[in-house]
N, C-alpha and C. Protein backbone atom coordinates (compact mmCIF):
# COMPACT_ATOMS: atom_id res chain seq x y z
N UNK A 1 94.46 77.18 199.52
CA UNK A 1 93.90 77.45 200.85
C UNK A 1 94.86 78.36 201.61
N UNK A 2 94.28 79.15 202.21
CA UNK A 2 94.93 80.52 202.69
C UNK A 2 95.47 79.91 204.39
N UNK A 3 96.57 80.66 204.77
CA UNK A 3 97.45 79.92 205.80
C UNK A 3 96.68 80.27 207.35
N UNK A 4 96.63 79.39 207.96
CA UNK A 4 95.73 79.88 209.49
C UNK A 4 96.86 80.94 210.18
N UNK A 5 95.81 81.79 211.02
CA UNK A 5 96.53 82.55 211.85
C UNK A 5 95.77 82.77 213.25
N UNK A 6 96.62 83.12 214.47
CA UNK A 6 95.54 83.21 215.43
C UNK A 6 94.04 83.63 215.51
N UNK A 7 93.88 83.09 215.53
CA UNK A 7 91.97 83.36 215.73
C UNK A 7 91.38 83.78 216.66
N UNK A 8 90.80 84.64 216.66
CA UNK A 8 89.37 85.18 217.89
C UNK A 8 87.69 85.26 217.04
N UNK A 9 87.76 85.19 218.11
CA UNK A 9 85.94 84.31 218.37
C UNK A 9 85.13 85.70 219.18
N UNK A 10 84.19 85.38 218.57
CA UNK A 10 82.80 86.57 219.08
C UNK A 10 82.29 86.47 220.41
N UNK A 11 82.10 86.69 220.83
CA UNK A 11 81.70 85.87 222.44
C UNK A 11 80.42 85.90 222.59
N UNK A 12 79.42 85.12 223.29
CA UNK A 12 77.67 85.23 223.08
C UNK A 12 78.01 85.17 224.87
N UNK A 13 77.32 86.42 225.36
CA UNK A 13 76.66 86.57 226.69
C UNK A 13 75.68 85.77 226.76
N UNK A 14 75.21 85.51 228.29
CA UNK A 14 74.48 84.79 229.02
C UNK A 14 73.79 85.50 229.94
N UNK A 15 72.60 85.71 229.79
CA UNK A 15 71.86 86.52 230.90
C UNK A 15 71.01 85.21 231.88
N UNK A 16 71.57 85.26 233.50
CA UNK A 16 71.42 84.35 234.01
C UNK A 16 70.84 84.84 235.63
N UNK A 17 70.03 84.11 236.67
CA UNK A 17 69.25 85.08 237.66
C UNK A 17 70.51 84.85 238.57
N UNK A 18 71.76 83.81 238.78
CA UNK A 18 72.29 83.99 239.48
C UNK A 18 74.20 84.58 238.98
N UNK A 19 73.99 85.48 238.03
CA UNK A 19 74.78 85.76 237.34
C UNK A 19 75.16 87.31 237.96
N UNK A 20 75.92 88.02 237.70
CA UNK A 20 76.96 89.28 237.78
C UNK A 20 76.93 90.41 236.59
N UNK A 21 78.03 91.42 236.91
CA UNK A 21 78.28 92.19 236.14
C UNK A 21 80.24 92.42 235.64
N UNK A 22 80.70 91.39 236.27
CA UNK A 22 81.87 91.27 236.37
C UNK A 22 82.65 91.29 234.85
N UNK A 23 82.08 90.02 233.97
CA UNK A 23 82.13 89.34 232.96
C UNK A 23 82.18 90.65 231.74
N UNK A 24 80.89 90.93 232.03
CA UNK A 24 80.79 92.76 231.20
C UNK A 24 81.87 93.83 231.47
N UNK A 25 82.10 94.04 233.12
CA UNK A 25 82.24 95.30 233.34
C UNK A 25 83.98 95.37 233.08
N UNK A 26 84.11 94.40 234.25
CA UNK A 26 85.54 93.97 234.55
C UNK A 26 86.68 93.00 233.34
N UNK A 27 86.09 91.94 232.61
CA UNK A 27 86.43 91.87 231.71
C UNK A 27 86.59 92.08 230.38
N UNK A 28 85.33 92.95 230.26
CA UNK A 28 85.64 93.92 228.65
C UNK A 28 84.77 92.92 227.52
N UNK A 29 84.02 92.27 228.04
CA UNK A 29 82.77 91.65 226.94
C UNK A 29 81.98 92.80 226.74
N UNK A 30 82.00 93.17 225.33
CA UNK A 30 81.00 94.15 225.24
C UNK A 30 79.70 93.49 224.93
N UNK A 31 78.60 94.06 225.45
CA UNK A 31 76.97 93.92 225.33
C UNK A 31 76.02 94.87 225.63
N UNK A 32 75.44 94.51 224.79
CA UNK A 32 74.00 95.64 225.23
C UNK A 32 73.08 94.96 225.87
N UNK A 33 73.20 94.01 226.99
CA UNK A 33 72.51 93.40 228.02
C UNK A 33 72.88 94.13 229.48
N UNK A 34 71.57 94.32 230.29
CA UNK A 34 71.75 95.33 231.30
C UNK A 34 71.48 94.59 232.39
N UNK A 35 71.23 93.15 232.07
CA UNK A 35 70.94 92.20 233.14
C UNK A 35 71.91 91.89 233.88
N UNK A 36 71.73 90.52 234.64
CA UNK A 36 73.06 89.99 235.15
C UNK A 36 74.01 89.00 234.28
N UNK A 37 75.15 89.17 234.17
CA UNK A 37 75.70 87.79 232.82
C UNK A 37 76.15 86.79 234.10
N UNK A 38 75.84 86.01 233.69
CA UNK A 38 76.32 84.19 233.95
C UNK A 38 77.14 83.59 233.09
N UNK A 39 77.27 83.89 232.03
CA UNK A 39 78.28 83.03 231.82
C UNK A 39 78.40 83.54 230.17
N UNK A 40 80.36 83.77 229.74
CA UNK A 40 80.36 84.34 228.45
C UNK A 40 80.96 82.78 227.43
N UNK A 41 80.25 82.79 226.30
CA UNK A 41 80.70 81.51 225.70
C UNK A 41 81.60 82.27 224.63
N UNK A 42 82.98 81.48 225.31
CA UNK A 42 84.08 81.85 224.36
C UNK A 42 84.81 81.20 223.12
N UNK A 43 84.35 79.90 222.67
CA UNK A 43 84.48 78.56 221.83
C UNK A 43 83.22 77.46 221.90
N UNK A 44 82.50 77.72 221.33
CA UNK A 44 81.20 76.87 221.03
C UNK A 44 80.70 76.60 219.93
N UNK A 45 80.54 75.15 219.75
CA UNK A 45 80.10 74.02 218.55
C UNK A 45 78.37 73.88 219.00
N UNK A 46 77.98 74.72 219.92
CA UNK A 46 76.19 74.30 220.15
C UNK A 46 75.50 74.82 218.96
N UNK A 47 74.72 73.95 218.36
CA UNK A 47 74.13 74.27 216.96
C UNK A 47 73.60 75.78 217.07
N UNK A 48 72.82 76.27 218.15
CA UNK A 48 72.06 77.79 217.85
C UNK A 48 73.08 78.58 218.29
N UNK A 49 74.35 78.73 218.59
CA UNK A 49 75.59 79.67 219.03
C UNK A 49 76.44 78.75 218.81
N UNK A 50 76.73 78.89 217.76
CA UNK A 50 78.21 78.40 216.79
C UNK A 50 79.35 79.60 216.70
N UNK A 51 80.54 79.32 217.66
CA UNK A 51 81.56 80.26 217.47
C UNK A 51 81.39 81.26 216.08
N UNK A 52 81.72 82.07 216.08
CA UNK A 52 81.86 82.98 214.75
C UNK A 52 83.18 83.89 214.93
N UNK A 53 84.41 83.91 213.50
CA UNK A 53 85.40 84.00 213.86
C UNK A 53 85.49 85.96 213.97
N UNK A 54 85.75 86.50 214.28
CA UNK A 54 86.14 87.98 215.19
C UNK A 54 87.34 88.75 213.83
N UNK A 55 87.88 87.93 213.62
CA UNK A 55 89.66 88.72 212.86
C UNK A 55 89.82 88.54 211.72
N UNK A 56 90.47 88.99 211.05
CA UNK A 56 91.32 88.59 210.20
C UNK A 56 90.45 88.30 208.71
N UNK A 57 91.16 87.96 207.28
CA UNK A 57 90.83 87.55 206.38
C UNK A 57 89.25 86.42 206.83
N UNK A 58 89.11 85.59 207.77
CA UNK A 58 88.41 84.88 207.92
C UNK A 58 86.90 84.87 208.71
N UNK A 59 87.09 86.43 209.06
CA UNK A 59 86.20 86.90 209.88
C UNK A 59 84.86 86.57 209.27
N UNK A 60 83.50 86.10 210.10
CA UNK A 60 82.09 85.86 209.92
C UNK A 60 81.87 84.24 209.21
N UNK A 61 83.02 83.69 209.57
CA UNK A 61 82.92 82.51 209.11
C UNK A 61 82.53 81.35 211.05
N UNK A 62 81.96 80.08 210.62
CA UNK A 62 81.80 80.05 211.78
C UNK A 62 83.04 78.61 212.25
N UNK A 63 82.73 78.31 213.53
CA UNK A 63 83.83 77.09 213.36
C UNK A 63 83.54 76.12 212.93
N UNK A 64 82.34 75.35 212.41
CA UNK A 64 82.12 75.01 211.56
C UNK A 64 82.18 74.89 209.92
N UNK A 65 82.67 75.90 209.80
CA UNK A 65 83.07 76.20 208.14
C UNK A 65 84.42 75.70 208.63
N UNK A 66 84.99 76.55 209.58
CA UNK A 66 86.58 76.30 209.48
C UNK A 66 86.97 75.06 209.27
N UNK A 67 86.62 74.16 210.02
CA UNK A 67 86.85 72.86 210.34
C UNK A 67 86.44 72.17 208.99
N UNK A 68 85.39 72.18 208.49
CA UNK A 68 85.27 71.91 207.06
C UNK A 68 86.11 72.26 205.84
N UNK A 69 86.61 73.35 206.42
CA UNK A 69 87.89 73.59 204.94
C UNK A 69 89.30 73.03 205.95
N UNK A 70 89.33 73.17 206.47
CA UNK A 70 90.99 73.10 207.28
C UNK A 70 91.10 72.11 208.07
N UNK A 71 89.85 71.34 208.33
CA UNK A 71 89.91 70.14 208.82
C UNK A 71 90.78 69.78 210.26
N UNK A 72 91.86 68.89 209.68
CA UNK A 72 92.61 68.62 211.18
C UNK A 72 93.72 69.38 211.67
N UNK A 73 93.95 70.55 210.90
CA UNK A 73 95.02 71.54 210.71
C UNK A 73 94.37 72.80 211.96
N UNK A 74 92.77 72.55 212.38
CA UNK A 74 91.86 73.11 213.31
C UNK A 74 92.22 72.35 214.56
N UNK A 75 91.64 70.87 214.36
CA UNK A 75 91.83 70.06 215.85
C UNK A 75 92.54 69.23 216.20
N UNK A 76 93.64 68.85 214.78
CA UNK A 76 94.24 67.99 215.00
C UNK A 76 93.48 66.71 214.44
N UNK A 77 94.17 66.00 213.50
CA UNK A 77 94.08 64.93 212.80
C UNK A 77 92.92 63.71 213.65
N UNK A 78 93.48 63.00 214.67
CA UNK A 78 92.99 62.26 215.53
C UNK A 78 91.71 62.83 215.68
N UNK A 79 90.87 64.32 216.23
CA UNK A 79 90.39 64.50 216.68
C UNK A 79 89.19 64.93 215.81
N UNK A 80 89.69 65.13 214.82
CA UNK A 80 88.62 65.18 213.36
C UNK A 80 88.38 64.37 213.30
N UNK A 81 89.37 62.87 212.62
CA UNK A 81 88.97 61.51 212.45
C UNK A 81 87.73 61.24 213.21
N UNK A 82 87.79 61.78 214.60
CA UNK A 82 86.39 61.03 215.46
C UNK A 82 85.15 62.12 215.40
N UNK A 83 85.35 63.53 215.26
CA UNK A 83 84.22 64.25 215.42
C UNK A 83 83.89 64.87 214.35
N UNK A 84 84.69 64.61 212.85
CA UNK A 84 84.40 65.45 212.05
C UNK A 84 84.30 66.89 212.09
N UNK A 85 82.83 67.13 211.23
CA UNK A 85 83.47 69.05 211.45
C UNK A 85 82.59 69.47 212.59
N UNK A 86 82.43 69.00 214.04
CA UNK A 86 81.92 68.87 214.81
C UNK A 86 83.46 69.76 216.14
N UNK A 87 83.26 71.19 216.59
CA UNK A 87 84.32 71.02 217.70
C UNK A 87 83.58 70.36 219.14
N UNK A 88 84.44 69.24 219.54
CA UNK A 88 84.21 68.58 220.58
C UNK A 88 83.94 69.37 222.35
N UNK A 89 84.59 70.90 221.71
CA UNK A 89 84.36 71.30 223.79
C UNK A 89 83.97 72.39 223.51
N UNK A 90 83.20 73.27 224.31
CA UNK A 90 82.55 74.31 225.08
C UNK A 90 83.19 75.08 226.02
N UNK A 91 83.85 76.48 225.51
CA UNK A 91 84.88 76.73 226.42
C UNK A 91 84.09 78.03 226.78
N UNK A 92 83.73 78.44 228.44
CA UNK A 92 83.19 79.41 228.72
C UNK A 92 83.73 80.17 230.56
N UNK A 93 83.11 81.68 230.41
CA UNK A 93 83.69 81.86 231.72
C UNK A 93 82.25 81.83 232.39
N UNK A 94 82.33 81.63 234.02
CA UNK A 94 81.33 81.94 234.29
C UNK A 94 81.24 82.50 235.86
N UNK A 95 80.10 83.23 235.87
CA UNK A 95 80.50 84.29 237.16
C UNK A 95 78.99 84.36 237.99
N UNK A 96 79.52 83.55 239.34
CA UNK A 96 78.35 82.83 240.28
C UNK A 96 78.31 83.69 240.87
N UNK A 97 77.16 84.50 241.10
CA UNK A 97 77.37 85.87 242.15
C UNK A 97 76.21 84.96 243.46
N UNK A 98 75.37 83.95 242.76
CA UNK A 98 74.31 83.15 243.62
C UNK A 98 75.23 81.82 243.66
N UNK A 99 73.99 80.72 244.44
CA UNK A 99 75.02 79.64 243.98
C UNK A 99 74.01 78.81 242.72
N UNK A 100 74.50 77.88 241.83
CA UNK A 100 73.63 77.85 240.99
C UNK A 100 73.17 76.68 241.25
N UNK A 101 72.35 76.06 240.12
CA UNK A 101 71.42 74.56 240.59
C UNK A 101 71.99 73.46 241.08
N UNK A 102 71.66 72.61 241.86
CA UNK A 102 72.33 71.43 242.04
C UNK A 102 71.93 70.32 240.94
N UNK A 103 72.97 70.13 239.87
CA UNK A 103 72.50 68.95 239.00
C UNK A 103 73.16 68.42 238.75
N UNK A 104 72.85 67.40 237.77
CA UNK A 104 74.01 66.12 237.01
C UNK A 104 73.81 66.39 235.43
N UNK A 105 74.97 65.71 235.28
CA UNK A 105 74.43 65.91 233.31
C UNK A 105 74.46 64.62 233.10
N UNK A 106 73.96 64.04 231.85
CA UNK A 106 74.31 62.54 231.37
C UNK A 106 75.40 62.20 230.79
N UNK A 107 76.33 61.12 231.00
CA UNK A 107 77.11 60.50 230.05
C UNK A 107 77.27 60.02 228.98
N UNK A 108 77.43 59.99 228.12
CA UNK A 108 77.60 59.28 226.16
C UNK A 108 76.35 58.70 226.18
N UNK A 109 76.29 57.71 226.73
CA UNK A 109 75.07 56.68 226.61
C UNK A 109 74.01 57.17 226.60
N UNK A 110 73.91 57.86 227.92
CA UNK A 110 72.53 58.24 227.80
C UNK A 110 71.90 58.91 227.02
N UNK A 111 72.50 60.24 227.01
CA UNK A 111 72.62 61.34 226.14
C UNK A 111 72.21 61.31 224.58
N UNK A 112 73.22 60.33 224.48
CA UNK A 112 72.52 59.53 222.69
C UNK A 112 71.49 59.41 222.49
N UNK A 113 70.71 58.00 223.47
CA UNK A 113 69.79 57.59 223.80
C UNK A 113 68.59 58.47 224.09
N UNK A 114 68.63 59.46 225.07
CA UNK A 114 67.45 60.40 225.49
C UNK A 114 67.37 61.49 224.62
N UNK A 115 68.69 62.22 223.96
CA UNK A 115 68.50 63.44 223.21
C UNK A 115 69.45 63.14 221.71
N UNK A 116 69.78 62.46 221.93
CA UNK A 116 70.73 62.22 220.27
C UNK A 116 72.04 63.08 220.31
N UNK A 117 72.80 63.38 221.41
CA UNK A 117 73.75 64.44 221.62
C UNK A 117 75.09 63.79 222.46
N UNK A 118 76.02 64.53 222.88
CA UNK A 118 76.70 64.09 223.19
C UNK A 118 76.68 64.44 225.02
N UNK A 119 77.40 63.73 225.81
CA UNK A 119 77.27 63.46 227.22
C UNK A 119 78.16 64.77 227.54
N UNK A 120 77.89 64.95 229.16
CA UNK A 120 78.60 66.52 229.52
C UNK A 120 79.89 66.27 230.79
N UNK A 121 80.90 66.10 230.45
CA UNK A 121 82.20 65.93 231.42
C UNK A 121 82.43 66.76 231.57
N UNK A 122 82.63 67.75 232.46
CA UNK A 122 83.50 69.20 232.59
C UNK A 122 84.60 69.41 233.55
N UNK A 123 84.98 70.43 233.47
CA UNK A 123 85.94 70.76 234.56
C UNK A 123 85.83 72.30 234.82
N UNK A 124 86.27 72.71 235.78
CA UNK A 124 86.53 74.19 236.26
C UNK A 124 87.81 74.51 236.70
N UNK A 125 88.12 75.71 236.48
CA UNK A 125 89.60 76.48 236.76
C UNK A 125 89.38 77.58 237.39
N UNK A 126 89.27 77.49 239.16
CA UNK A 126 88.89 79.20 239.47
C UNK A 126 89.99 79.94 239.31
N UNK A 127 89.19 81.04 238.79
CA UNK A 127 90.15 81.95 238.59
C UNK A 127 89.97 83.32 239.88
N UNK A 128 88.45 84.06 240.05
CA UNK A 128 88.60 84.22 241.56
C UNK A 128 87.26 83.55 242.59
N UNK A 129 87.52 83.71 243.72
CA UNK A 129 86.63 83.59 244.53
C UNK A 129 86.91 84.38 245.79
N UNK A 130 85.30 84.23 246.76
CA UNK A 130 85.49 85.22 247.64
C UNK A 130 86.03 84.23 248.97
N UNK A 131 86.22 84.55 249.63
CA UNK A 131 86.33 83.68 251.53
C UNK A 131 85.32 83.24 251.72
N UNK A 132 83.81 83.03 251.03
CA UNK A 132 82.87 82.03 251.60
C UNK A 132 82.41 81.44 250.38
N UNK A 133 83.20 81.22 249.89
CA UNK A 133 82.89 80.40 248.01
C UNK A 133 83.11 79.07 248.63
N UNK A 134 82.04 77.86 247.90
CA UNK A 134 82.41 76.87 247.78
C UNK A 134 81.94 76.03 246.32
N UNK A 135 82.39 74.90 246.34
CA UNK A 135 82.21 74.19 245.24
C UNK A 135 81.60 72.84 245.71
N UNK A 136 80.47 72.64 245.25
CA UNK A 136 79.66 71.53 245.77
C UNK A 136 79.79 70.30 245.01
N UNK A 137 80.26 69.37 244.88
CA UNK A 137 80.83 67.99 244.35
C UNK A 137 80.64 66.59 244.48
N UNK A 138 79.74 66.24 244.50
CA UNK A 138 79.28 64.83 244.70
C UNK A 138 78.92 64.87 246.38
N UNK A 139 78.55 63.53 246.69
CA UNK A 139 77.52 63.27 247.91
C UNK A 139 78.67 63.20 249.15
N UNK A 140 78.46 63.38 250.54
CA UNK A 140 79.29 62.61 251.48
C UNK A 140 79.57 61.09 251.53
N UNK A 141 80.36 61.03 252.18
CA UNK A 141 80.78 59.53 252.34
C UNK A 141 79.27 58.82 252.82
N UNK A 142 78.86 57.72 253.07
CA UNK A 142 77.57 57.28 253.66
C UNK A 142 75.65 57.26 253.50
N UNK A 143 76.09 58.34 252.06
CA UNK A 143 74.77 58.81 251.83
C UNK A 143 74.02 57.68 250.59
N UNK A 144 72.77 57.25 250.80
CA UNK A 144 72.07 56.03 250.25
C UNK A 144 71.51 57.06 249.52
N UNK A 145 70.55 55.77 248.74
CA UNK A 145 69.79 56.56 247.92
C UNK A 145 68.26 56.89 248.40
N UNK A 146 67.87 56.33 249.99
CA UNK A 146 66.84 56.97 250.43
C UNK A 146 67.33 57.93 250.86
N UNK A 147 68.29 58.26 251.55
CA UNK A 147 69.07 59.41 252.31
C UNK A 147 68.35 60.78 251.10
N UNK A 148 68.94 60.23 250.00
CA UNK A 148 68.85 61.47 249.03
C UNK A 148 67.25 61.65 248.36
N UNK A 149 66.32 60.80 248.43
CA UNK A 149 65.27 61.02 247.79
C UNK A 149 64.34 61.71 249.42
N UNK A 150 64.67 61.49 250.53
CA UNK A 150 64.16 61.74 251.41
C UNK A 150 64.53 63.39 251.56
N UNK A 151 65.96 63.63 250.90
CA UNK A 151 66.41 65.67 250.88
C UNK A 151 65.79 65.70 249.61
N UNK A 152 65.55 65.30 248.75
CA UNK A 152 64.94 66.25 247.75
C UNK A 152 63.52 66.52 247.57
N UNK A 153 63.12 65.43 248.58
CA UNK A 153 61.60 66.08 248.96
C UNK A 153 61.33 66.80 250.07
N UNK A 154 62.39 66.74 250.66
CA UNK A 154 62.55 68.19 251.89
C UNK A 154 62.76 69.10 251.71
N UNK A 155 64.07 69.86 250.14
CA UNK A 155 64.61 70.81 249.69
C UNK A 155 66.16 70.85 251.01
N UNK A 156 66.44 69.84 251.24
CA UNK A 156 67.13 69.78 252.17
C UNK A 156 68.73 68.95 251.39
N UNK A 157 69.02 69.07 249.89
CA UNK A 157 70.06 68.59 249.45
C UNK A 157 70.97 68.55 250.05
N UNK A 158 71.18 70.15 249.77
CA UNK A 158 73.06 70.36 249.96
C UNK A 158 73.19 69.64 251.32
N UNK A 159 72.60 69.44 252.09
CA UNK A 159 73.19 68.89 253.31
C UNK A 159 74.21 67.80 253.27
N UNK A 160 73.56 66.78 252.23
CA UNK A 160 74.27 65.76 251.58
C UNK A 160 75.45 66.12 250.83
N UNK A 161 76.35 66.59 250.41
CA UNK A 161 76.63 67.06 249.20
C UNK A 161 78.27 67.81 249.99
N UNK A 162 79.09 66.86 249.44
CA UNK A 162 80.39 67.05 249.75
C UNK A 162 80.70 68.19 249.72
N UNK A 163 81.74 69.18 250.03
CA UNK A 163 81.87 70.58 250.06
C UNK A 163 83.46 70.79 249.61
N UNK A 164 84.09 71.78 249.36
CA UNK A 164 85.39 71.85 248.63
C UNK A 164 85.37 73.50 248.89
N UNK A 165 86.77 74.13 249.68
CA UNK A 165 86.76 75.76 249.74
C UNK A 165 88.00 75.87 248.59
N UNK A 166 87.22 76.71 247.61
CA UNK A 166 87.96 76.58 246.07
C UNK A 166 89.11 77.75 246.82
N UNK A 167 90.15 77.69 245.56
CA UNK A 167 90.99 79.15 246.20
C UNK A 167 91.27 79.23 244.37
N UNK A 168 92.10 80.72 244.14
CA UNK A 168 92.55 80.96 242.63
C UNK A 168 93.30 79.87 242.25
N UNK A 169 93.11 79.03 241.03
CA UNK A 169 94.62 78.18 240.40
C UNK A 169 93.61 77.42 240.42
N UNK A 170 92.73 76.44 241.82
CA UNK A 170 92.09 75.39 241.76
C UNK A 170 91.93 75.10 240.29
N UNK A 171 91.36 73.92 240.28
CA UNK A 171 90.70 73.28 239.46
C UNK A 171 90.43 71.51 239.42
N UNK A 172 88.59 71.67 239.39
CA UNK A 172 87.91 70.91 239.79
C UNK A 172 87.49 70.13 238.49
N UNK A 173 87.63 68.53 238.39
CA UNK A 173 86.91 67.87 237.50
C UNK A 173 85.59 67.14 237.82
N UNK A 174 84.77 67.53 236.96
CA UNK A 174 83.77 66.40 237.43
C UNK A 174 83.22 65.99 236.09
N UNK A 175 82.92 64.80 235.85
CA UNK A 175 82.84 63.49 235.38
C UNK A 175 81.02 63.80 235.32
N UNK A 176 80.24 63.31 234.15
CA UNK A 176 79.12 62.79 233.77
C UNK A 176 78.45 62.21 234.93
N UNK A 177 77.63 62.11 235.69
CA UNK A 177 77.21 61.60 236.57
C UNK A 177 76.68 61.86 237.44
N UNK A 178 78.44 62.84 237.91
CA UNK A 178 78.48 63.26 239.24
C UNK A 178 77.35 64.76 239.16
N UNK A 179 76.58 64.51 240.90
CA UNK A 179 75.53 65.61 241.57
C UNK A 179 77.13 66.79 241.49
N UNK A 180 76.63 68.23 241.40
CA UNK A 180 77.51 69.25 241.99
C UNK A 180 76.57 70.55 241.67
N UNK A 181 77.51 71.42 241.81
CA UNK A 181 76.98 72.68 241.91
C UNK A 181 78.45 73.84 242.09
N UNK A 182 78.10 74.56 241.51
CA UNK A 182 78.68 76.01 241.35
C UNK A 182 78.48 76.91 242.77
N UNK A 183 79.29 77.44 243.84
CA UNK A 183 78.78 78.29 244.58
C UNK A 183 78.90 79.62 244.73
N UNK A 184 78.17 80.37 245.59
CA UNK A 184 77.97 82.21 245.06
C UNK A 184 79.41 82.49 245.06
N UNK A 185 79.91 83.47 244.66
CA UNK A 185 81.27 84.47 244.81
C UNK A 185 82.18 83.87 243.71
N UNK A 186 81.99 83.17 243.12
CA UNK A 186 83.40 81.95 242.04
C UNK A 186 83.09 82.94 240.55
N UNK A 187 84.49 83.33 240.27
CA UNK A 187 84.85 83.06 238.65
C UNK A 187 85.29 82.33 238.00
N UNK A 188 85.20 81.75 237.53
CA UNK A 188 85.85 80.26 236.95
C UNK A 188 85.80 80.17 235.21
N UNK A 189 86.70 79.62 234.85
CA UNK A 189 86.50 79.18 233.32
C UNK A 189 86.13 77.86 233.16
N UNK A 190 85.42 77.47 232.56
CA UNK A 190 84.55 75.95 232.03
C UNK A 190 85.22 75.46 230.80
N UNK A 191 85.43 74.49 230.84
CA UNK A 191 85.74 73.43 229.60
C UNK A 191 84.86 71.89 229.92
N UNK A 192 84.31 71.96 228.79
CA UNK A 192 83.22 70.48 229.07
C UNK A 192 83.21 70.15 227.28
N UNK A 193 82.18 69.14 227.64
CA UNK A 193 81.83 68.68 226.31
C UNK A 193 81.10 69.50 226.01
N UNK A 194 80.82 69.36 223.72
CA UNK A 194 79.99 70.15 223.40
C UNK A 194 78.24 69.46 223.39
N UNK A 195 77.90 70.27 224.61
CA UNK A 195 76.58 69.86 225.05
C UNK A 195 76.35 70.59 225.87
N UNK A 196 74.66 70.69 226.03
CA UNK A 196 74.40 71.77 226.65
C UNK A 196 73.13 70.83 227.17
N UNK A 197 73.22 69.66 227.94
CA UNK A 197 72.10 69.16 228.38
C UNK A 197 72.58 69.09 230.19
N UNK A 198 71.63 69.82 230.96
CA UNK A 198 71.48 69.70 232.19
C UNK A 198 70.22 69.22 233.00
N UNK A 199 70.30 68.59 233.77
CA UNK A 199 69.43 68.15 234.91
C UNK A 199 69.16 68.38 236.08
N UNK A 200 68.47 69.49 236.20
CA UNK A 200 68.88 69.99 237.31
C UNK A 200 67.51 69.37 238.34
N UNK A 201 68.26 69.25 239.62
CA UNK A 201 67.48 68.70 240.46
C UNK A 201 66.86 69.93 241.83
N UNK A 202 68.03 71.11 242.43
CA UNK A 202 67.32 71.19 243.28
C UNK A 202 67.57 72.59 242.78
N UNK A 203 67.04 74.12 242.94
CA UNK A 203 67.28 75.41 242.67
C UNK A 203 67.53 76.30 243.61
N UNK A 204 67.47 75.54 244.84
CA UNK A 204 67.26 76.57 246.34
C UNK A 204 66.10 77.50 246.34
N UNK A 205 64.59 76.61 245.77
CA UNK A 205 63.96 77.47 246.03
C UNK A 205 63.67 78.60 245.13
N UNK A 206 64.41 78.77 244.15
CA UNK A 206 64.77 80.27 243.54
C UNK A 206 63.27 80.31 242.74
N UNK A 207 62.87 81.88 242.92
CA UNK A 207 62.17 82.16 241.82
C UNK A 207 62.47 82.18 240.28
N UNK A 208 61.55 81.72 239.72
CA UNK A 208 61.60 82.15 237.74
C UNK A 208 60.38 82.92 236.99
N UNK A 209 60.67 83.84 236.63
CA UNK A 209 59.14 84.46 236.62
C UNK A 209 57.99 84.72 237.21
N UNK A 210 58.30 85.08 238.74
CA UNK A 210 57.47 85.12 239.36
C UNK A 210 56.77 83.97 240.07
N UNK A 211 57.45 82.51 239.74
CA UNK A 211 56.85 81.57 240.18
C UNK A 211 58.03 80.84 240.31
């Protein structure tokens, strides 16, 4: 077996309605997408965009193969033991030029249970934002659960909905569960679980196809 060496990964663009040109222009993802990108996936175990390796002797292999020949020498012993040739996180950038949905993801349990997959914990690391960026993060202090079924049939969420003025360095965790949201002007890098199940509850309204 041939000796590992740094690795790079292919990157799969994201064409998204509240997405940018930053990701493309400014960071040097090349694409032949003329839309807006939302978000570039830079390490991903999601079955239909499986990392694919970029370099070297090993190039067009995916991380899935890797991990199958090289095992814990990839993630580390412990971390194979539990996920096999499965990589456990989703590492992506993403660039909110809108603000994006207000949702929750599910935790282990559920997740199993409703889709057979694994639950979505993430975190964020801004890297920039503008002077009216925020990061929307769970509910205010006081808010019930009529409080909240009474805004989401108003379209009147965010009112509820704790607020946070991100600056560069931040970095925000949020936990399976928790309501949040992404707001306009943020670059940020994502690390979560490998899962791609969201729930989104409110959109601001936004159009999708005309409807």
């Amino acid at each position: 077996m041939s000796e590992l060496y740094p690795l790079k990964f292919e990157t799969v663009l994201k064409e998204k309605v509240w997405g940018g040109r930053a990701l493309a222009d400014r960071f040097n993802k090349q694409t032949s997408l003329q839309g807006m990108i939302g978000e570039s996936w830079e390490i991903s175990a999601i079955s239909d965009n499986i990392s694919v390796v970029s370099n070297g002797f090993l190039e067009g292999n995916n991380l899935e193969e890797l991990i199958e020949v090289y095992m814990g020498d990839i993630t580390g012993d412990s971390v194979y033991e539990k996920f096999g040739n499965e990589f456990p996180l989703l590492i992506k950038f993403i660039e909110a030029n809108q603000d994006l949905s207000i949702q929750v993801h599910p935790g282990n349990e559920l997740a199993k249970k409703r889709h057979n997959a694994y639950g979505k914990t993430e975190m964020w690391h801004i890297l920039e934002c503008s002077e009216n960026a925020r990061i929307y993060t769970g509910f205010r202090d006081g808010t019930t659960r009529e409080m909240y079924q009474d805004a989401t049939e108003k379209g009147t969420l965010a009112e509820l909905m704790n607020i946070e003025i991100p600056e560069p360095g931040d970095t925000f965790f949020t936990p399976a569960g928790r309501v949040h949201a992404i707001g306009a002007g943020t670059i940020l890098v994502e690390i979560q679980q490998t899962s791609d199940i969201t729930y989104r509850i409110f959109d601001w309204n936004r159009k999708s196809e005309g409807k």
